[in-house]
C-alpha atoms as a PDB file:
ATOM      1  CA  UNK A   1     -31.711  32.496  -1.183  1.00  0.00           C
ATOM      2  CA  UNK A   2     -28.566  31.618   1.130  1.00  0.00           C
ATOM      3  CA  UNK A   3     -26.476  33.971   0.003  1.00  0.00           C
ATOM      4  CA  UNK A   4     -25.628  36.883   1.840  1.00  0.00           C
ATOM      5  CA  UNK A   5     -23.650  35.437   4.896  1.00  0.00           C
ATOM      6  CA  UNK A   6     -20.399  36.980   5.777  1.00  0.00           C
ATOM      7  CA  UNK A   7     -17.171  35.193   7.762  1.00  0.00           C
ATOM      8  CA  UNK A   8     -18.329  37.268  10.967  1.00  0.00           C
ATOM      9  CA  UNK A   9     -21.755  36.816  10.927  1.00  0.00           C
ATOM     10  CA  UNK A  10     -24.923  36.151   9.407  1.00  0.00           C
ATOM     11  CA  UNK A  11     -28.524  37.560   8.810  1.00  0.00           C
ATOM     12  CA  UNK A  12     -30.170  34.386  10.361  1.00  0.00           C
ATOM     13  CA  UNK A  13     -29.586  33.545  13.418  1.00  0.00           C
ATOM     14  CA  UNK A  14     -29.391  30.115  13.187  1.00  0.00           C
ATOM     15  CA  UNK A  15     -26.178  30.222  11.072  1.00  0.00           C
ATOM     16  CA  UNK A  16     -22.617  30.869  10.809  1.00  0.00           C
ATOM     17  CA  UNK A  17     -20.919  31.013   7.477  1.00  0.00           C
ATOM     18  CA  UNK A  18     -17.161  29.679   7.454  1.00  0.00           C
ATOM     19  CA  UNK A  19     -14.713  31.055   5.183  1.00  0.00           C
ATOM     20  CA  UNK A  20     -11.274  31.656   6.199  1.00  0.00           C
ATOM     21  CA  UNK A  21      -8.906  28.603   6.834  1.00  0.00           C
ATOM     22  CA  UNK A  22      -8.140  27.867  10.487  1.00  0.00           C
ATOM     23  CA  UNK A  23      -5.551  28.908  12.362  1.00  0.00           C
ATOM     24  CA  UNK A  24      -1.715  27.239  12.371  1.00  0.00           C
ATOM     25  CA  UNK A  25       2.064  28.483  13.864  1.00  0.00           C
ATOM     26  CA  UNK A  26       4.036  27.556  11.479  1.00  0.00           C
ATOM     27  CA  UNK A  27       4.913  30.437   9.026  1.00  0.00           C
ATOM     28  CA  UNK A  28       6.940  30.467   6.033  1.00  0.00           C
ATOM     29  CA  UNK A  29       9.880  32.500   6.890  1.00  0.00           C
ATOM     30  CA  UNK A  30      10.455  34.672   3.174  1.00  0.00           C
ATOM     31  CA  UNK A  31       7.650  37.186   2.109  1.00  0.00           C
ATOM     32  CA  UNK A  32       7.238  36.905  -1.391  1.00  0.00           C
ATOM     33  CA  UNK A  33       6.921  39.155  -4.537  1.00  0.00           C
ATOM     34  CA  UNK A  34       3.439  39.068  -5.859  1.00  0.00           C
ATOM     35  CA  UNK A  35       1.695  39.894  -8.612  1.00  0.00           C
ATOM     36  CA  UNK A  36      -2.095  40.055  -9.652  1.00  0.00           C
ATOM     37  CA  UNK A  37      -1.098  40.667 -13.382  1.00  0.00           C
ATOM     38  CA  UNK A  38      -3.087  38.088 -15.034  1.00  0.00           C
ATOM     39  CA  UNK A  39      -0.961  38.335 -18.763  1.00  0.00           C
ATOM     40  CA  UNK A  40       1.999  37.072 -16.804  1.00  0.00           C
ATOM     41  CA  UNK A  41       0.557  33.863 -15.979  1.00  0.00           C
ATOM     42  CA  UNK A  42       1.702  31.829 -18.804  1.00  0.00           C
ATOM     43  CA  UNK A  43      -0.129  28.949 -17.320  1.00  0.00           C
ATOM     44  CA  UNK A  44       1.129  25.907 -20.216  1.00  0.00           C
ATOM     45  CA  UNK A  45      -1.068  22.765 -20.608  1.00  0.00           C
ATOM     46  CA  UNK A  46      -3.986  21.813 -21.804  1.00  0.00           C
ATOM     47  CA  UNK A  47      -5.608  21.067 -18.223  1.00  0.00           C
ATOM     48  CA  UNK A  48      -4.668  17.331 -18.513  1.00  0.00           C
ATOM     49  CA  UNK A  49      -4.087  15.745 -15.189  1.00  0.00           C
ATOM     50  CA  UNK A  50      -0.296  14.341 -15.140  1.00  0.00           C
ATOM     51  CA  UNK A  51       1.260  11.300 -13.079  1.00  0.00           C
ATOM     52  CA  UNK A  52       4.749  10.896 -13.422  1.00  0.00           C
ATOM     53  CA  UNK A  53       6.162   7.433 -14.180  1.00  0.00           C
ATOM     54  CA  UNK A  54       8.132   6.306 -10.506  1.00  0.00           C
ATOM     55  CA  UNK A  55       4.679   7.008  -8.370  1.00  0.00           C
ATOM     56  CA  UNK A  56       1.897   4.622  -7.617  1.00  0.00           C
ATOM     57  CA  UNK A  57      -1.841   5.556  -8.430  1.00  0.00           C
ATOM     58  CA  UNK A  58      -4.650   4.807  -6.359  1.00  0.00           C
ATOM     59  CA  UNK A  59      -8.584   5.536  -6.650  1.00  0.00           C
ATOM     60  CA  UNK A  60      -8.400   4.960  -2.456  1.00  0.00           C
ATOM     61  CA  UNK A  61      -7.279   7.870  -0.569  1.00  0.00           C
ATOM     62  CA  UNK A  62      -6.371   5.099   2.363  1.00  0.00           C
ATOM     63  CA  UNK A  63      -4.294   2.104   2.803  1.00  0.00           C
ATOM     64  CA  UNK A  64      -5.627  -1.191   3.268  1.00  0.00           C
ATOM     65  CA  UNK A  65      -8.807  -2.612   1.770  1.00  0.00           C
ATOM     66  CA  UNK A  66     -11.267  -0.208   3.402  1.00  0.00           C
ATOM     67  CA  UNK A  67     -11.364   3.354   5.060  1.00  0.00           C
ATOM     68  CA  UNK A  68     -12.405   4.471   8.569  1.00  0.00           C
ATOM     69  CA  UNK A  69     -15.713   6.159   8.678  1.00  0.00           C
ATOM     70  CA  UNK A  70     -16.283   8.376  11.608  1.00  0.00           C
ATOM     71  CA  UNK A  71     -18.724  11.216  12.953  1.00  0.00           C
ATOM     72  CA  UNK A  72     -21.910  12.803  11.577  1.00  0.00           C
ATOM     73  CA  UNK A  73     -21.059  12.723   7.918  1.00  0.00           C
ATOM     74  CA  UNK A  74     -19.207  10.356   6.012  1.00  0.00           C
ATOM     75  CA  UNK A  75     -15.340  11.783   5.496  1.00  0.00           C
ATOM     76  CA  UNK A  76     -12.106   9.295   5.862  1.00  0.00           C
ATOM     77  CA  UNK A  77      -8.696  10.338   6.468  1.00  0.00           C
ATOM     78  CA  UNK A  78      -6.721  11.124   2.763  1.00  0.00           C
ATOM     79  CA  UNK A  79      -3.815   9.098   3.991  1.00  0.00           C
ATOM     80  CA  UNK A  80      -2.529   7.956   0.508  1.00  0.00           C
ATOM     81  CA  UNK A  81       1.203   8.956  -0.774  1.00  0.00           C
ATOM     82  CA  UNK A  82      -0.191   7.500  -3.827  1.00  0.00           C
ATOM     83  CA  UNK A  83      -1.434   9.643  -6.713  1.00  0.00           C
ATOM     84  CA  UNK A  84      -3.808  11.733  -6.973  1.00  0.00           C
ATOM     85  CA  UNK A  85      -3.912  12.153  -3.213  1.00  0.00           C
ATOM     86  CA  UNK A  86      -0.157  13.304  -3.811  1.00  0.00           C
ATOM     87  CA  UNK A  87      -1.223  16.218  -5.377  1.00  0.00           C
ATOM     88  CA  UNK A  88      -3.585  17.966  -2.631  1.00  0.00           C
ATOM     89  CA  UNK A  89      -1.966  19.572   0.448  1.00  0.00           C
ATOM     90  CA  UNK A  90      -2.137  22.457   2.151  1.00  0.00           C
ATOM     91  CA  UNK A  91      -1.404  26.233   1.821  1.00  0.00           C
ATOM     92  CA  UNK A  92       0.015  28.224   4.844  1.00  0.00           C
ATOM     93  CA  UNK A  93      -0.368  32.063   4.623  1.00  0.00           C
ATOM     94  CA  UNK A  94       0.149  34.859   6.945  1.00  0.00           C
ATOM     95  CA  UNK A  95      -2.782  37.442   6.734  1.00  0.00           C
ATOM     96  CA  UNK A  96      -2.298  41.534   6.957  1.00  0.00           C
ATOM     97  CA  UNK A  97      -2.613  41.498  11.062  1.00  0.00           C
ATOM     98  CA  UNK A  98       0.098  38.875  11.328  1.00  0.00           C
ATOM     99  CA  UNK A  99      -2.304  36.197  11.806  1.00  0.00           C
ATOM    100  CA  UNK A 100      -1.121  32.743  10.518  1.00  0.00           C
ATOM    101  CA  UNK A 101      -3.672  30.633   8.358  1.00  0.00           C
ATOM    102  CA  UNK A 102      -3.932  27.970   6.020  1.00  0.00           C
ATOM    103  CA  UNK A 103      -6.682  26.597   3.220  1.00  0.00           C
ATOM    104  CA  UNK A 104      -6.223  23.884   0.447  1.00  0.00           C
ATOM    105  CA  UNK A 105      -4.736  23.610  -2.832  1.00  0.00           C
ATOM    106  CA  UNK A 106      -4.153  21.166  -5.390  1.00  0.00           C
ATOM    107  CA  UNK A 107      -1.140  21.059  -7.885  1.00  0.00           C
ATOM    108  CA  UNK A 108      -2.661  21.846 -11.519  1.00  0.00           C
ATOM    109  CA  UNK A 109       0.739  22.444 -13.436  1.00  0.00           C
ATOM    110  CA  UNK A 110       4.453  22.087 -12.712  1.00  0.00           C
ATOM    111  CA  UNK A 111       4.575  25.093  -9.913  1.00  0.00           C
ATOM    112  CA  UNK A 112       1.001  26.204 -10.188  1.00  0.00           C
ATOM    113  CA  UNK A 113      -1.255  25.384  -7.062  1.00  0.00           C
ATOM    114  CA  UNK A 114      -4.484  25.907  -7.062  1.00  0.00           C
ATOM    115  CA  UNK A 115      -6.705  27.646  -4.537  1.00  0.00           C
ATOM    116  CA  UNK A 116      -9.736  30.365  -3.614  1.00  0.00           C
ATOM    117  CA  UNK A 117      -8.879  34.062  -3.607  1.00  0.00           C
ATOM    118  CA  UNK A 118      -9.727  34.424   0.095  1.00  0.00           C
ATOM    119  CA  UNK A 119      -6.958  32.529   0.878  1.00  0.00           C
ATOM    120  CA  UNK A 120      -4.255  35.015  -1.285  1.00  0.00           C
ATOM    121  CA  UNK A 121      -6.558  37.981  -0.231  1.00  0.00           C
ATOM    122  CA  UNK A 122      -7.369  39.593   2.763  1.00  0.00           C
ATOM    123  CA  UNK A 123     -11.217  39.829   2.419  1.00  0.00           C
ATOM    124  CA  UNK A 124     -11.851  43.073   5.152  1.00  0.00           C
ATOM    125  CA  UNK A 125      -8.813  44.891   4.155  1.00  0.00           C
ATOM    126  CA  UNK A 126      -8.652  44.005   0.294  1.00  0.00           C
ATOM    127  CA  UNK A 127      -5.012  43.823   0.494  1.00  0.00           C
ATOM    128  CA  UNK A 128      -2.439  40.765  -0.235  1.00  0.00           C
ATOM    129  CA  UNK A 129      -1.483  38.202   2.467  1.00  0.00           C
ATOM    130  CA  UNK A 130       1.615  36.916   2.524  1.00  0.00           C
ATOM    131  CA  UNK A 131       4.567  34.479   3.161  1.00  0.00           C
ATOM    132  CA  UNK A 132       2.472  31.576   1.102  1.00  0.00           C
ATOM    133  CA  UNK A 133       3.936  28.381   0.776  1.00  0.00           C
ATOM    134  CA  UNK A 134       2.628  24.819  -0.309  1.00  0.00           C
ATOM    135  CA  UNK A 135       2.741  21.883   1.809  1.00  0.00           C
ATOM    136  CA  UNK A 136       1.890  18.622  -0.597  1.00  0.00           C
ATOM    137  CA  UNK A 137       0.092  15.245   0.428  1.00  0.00           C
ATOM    138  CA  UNK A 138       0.366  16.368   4.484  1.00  0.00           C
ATOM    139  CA  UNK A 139      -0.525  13.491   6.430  1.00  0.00           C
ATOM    140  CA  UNK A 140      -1.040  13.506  10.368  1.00  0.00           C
ATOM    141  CA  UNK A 141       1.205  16.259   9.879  1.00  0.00           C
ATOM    142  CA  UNK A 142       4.186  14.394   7.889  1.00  0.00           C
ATOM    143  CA  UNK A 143       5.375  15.336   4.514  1.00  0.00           C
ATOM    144  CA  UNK A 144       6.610  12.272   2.122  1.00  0.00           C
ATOM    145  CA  UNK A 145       9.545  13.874   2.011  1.00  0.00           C
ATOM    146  CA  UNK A 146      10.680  15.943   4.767  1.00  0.00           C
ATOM    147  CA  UNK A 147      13.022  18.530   3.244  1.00  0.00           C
ATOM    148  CA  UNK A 148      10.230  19.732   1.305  1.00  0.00           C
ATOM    149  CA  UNK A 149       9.241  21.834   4.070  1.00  0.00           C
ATOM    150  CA  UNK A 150      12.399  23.753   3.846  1.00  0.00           C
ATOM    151  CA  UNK A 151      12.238  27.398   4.482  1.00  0.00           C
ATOM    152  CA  UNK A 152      13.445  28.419   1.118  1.00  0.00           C
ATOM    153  CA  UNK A 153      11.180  25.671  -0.932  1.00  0.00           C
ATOM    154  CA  UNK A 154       7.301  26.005  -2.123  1.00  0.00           C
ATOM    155  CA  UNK A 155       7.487  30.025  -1.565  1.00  0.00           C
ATOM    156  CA  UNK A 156       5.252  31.561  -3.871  1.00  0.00           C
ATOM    157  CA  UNK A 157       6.689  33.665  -6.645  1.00  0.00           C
ATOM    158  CA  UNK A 158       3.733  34.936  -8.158  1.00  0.00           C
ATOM    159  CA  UNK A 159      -0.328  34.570  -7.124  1.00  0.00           C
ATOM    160  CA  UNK A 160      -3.058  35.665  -9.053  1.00  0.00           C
ATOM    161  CA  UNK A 161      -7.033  35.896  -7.872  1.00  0.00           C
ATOM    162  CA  UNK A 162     -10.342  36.422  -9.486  1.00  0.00           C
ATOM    163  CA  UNK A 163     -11.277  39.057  -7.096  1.00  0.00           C
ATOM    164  CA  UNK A 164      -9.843  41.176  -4.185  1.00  0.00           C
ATOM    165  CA  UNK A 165     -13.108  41.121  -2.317  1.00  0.00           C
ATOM    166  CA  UNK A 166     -14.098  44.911  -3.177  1.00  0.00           C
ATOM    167  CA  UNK A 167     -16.965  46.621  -3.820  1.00  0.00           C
ATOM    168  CA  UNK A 168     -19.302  44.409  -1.436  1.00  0.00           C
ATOM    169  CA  UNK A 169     -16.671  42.313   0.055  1.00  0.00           C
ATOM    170  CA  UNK A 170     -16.946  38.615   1.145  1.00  0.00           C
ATOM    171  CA  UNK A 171     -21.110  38.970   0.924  1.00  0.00           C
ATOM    172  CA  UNK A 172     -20.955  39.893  -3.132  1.00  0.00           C
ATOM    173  CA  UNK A 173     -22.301  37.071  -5.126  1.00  0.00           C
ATOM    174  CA  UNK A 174     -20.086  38.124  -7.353  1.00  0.00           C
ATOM    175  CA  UNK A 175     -17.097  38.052  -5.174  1.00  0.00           C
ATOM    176  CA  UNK A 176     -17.854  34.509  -4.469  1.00  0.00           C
ATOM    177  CA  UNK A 177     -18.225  33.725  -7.810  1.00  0.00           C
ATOM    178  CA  UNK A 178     -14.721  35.190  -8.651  1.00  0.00           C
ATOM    179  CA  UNK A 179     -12.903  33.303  -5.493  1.00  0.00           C
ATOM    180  CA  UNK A 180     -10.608  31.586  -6.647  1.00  0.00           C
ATOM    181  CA  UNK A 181      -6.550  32.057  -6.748  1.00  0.00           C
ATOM    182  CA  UNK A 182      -3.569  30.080  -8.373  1.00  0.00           C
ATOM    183  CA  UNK A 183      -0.037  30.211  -6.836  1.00  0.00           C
ATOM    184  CA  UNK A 184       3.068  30.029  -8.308  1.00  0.00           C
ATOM    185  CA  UNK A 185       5.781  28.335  -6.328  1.00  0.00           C
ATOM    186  CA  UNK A 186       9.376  28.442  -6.337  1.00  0.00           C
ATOM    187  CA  UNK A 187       9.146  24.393  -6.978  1.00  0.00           C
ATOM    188  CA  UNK A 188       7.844  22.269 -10.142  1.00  0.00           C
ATOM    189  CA  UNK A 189       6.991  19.921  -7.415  1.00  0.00           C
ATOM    190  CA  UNK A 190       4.147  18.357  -9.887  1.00  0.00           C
ATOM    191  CA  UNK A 191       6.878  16.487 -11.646  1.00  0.00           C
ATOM    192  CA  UNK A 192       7.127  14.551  -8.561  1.00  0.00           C
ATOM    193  CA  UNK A 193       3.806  14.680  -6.966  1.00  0.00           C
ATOM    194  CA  UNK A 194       1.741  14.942  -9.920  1.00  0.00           C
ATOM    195  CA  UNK A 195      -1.168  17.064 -10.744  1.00  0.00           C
ATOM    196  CA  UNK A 196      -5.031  17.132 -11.211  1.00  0.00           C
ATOM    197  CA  UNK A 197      -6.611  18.346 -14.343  1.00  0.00           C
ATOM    198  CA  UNK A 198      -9.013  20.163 -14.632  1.00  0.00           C
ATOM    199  CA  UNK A 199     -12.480  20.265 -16.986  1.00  0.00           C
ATOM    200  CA  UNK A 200     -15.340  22.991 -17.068  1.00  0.00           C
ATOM    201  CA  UNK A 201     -18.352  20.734 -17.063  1.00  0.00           C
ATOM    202  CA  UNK A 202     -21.937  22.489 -17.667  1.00  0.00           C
ATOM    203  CA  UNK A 203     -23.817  23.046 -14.439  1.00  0.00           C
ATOM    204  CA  UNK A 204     -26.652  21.078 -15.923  1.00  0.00           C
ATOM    205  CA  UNK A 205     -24.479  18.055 -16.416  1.00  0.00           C
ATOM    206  CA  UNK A 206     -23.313  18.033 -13.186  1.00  0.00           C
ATOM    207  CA  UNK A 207     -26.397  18.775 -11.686  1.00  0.00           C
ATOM    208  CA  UNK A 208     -28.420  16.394 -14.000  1.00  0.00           C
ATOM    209  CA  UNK A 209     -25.860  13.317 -14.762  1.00  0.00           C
ATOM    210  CA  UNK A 210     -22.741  13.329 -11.850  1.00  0.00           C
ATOM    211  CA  UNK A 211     -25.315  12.709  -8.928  1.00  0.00           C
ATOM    212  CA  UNK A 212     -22.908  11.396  -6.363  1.00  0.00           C
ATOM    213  CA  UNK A 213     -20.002  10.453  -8.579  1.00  0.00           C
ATOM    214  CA  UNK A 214     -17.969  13.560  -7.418  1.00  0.00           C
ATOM    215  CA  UNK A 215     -15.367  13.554  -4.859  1.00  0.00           C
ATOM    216  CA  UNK A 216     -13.833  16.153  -2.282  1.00  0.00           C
ATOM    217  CA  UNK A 217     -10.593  16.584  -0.357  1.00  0.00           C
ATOM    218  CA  UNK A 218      -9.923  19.121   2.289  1.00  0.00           C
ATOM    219  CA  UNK A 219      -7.861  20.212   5.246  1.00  0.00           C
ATOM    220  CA  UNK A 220     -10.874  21.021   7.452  1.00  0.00           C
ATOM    221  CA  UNK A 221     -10.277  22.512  10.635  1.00  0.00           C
ATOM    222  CA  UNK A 222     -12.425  20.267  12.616  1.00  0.00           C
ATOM    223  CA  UNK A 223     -11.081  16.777  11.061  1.00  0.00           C
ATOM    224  CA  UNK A 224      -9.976  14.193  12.397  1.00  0.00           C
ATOM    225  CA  UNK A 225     -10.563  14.116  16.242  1.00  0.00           C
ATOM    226  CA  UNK A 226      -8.354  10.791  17.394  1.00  0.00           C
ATOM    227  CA  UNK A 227     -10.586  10.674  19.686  1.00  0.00           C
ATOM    228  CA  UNK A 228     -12.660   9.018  17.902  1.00  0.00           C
ATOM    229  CA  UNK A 229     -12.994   4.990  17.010  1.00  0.00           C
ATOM    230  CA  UNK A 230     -10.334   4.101  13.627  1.00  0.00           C
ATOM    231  CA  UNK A 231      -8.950   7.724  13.974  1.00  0.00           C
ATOM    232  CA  UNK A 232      -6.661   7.598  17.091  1.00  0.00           C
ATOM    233  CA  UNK A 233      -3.058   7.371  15.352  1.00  0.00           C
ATOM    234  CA  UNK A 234      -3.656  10.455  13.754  1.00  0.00           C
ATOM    235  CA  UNK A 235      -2.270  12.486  16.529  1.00  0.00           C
ATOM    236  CA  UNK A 236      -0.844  15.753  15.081  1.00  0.00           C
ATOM    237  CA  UNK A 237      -4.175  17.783  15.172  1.00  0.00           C
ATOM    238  CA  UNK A 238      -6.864  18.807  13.583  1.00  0.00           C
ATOM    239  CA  UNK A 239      -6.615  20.210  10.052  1.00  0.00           C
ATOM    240  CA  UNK A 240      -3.490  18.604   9.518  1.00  0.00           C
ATOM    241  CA  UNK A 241      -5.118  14.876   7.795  1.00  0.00           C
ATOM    242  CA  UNK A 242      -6.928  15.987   5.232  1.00  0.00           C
ATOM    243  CA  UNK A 243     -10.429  14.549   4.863  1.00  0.00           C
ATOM    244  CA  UNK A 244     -11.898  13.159   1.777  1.00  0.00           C
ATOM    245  CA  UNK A 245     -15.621  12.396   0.620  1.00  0.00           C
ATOM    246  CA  UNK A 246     -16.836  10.236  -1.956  1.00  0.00           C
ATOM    247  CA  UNK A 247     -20.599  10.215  -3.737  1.00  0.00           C
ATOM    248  CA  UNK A 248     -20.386  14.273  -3.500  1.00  0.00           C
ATOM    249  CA  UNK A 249     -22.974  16.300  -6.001  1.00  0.00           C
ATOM    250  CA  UNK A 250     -23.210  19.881  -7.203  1.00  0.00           C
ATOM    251  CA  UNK A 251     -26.999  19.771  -6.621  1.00  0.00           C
ATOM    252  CA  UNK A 252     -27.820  23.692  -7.969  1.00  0.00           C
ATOM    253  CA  UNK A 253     -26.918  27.101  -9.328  1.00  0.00           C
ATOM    254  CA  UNK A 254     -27.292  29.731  -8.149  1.00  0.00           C
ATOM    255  CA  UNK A 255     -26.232  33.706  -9.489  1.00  0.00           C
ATOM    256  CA  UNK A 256     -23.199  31.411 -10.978  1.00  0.00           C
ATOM    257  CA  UNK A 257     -22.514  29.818  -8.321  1.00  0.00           C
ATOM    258  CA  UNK A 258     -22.493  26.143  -7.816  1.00  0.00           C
ATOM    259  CA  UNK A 259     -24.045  24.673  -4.488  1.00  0.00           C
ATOM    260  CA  UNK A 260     -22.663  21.046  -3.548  1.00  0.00           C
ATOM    261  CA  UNK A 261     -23.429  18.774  -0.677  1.00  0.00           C
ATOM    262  CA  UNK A 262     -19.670  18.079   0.125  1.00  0.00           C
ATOM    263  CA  UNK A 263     -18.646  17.904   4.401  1.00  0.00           C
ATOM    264  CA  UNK A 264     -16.698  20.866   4.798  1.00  0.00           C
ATOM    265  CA  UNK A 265     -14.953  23.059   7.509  1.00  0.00           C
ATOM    266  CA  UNK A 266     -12.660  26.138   7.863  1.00  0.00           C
ATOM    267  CA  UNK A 267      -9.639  24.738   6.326  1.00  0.00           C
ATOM    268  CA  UNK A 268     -11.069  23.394   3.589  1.00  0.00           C
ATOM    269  CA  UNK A 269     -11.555  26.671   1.031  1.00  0.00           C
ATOM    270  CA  UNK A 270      -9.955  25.883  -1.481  1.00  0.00           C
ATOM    271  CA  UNK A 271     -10.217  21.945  -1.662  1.00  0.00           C
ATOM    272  CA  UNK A 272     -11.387  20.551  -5.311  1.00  0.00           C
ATOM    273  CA  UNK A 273     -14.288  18.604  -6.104  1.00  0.00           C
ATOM    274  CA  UNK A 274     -13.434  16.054  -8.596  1.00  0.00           C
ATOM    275  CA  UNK A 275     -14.846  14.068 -10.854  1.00  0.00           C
ATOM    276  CA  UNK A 276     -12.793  10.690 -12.632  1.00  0.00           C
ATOM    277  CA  UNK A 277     -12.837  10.430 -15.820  1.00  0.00           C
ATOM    278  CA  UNK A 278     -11.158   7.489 -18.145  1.00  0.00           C
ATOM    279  CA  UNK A 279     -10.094   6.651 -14.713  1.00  0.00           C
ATOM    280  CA  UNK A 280      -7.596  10.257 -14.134  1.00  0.00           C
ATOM    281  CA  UNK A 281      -8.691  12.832 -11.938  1.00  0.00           C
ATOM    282  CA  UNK A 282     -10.061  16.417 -12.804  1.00  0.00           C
ATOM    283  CA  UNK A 283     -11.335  19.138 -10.652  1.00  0.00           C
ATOM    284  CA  UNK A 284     -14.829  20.688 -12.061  1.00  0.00           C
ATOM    285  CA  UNK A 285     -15.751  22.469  -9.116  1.00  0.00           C
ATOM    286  CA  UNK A 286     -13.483  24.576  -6.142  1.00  0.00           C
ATOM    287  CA  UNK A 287     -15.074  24.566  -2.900  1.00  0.00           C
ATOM    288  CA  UNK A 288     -15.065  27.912  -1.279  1.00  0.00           C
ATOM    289  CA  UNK A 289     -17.173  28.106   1.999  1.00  0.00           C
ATOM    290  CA  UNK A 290     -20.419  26.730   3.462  1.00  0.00           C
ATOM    291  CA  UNK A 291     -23.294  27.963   5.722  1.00  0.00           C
ATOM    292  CA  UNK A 292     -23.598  25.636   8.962  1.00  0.00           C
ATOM    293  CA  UNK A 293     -25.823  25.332  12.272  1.00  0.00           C
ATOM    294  CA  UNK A 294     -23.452  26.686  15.025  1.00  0.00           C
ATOM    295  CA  UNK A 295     -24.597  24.180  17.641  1.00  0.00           C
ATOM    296  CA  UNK A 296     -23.551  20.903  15.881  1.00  0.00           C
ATOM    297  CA  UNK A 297     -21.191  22.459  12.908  1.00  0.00           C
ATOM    298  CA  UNK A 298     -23.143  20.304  10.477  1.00  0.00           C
ATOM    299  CA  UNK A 299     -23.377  21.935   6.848  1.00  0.00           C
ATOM    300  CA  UNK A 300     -26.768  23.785   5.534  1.00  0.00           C
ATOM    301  CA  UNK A 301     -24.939  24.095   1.834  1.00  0.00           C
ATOM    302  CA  UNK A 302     -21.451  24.402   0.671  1.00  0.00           C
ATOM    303  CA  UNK A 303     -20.415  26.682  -2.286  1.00  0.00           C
ATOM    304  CA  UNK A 304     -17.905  25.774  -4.911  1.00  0.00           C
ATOM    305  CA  UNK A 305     -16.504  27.553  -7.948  1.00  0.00           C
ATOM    306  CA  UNK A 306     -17.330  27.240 -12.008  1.00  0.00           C
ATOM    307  CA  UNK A 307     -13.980  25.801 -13.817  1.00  0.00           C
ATOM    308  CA  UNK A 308     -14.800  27.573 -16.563  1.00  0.00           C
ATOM    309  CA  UNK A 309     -12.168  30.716 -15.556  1.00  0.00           C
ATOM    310  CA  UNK A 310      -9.054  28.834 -16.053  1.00  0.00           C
ATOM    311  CA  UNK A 311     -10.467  28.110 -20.124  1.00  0.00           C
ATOM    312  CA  UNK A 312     -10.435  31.800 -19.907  1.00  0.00           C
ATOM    313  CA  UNK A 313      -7.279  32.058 -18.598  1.00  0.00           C
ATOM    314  CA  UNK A 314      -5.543  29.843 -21.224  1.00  0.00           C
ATOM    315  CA  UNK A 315      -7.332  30.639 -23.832  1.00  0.00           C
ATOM    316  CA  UNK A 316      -9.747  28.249 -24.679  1.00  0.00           C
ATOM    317  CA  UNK A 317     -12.551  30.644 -24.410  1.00  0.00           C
END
């Protein structure tokens, strides 16, 4: 059983589990009004992914004919303006202790991003972070289009979570279970970005029939390092190229929880798994943390997320 790790530390010794997004400066400069109130959500659609007319799609999250493959795993740069890729970016918070973070999140409706509770919620003091705001298809650091990174654009209005971490805190199975978060912002930025869809997909057919046909895309905190071969125009820093994976699986359950095989990093809570289908994207799992070996950072098992919520949430269940 792996569960039972916390963001501090761990009961074996031989691992750390990551959580939290890593760290950033740049802070969204309006607090904004929140609410948890689930019956105010409203969220329209009927989890169909959406690609408006005037952008380009893409199946390859890079330029050119192939990607650039670099370090111990297999993740590429996501440095498509094309969609989907246009729909993933990342979400800048500032916690309780005035601590500036950010995870991933994914468009899933006009202005309604989509992301893990720990990133909305302060996990050791239960309470609401603050000053969100959604960055879209950030690429070494660049937006597509500059003035959305405005200081009065992509502020949340509204968030609402699936837990607020009490009652056994970050280490509840349950907890994890329950982490995820969606975001309204102030922006329908999907009608120019687009947005994923989304599908609840049995754990048995994932586990038994998407072997490898998933993919993943992340801000991870430890991705890319230019100093490596193919990755040394993307200057701006870590966590700020988002890193994508193909041939991903969910490979178990466990306690309702799905376990995937997905390269992760702080950063990267939050990030969808997704699978194609008739050729559009939609997310069926939501990554939200991983147990690694603290020498090397490689991953032990990553933890996503059951879809099956947001049915709940509009109704389909």
């Amino acid at each position: 059983m792996l569960f039972g790790a916390s963001p501090k530390n761990s009961d074996r010794q031989d691992t750390g589990f990551t959580a939290l997004g890593g760290w950033i400066s740049v802070q969204a400069q309006t607090e904004s009004p929140i609410s948890p109130n689930t019956e105010q959500l409203n969220l329209v659609g009927d989890g169909k992914p959406f690609k408006p007319a005037d952008l380009e799609q893409s199946e390859k999250p890079y330029d050119g004919d192939r990607g650039i493959i670099g370090g111990i795993d297999k993740r590429m740069p996501m440095q498509s303006r094309y969609y989907p890729w246009s729909a993933i970016g990342r979400v800048e918070y500032t916690k309780t202790n005035g601590e500036s973070y950010y995870c991933t999140g994914t468009l899933i409706a006009d202005d309604i991003v989509l992301t893990n509770a720990h990133c909305v919620i302060d996990t050791q003091t239960h309470q609401l972070n603050k000053e969100f705001r959604f960055l879209p298809n950030v690429i070494n650091g660049k937006l597509q289009s500059p003035g959305d990174i405005g200081k009065v654009q992509n502020i949340a209005k509204n968030v609402w979570y699936g837990t607020d971490f009490k009652n056994g805190g970050f280490d509840s199975v349950k907890n994890q279970s329950n982490d995820w978060a969606l975001i309204r912002i102030n922006q329908p930025l999907a009608r120019k970005y687009g947005r994923l869809g989304w599908k609840s997909v049995s754990s048995s057919t994932l586990i038994k029939q998407k072997q490898g046909k998933l993919f993943f895309v992340g801000y991870s905190s430890d991705y890319p390092d230019p100093s490596k071969e193919g990755l040394e125009s993307l200057t701006a820093g870590k966590g700020l190229t988002a890193s994508y994976q193909d041939n991903c699986s969910i490979v178990s359950e466990e306690s309702n929880l799905l376990l995937h095989d997905c390269a992760t990093a702080g950063g990267a809570s939050g990030g969808p798994i997704v699978d194609r289908i008739d050729g559009m994207p939609y997310i069926v799992a939501l990554n939200n943390g991983e147990v690694t070996i603290p020498s090397t950072g490689q991953d032990i098992i990553n933890f996503a997320v059951k879809m099956d919520f947001l049915d709940k949430l509009v109704g389909r269940k």
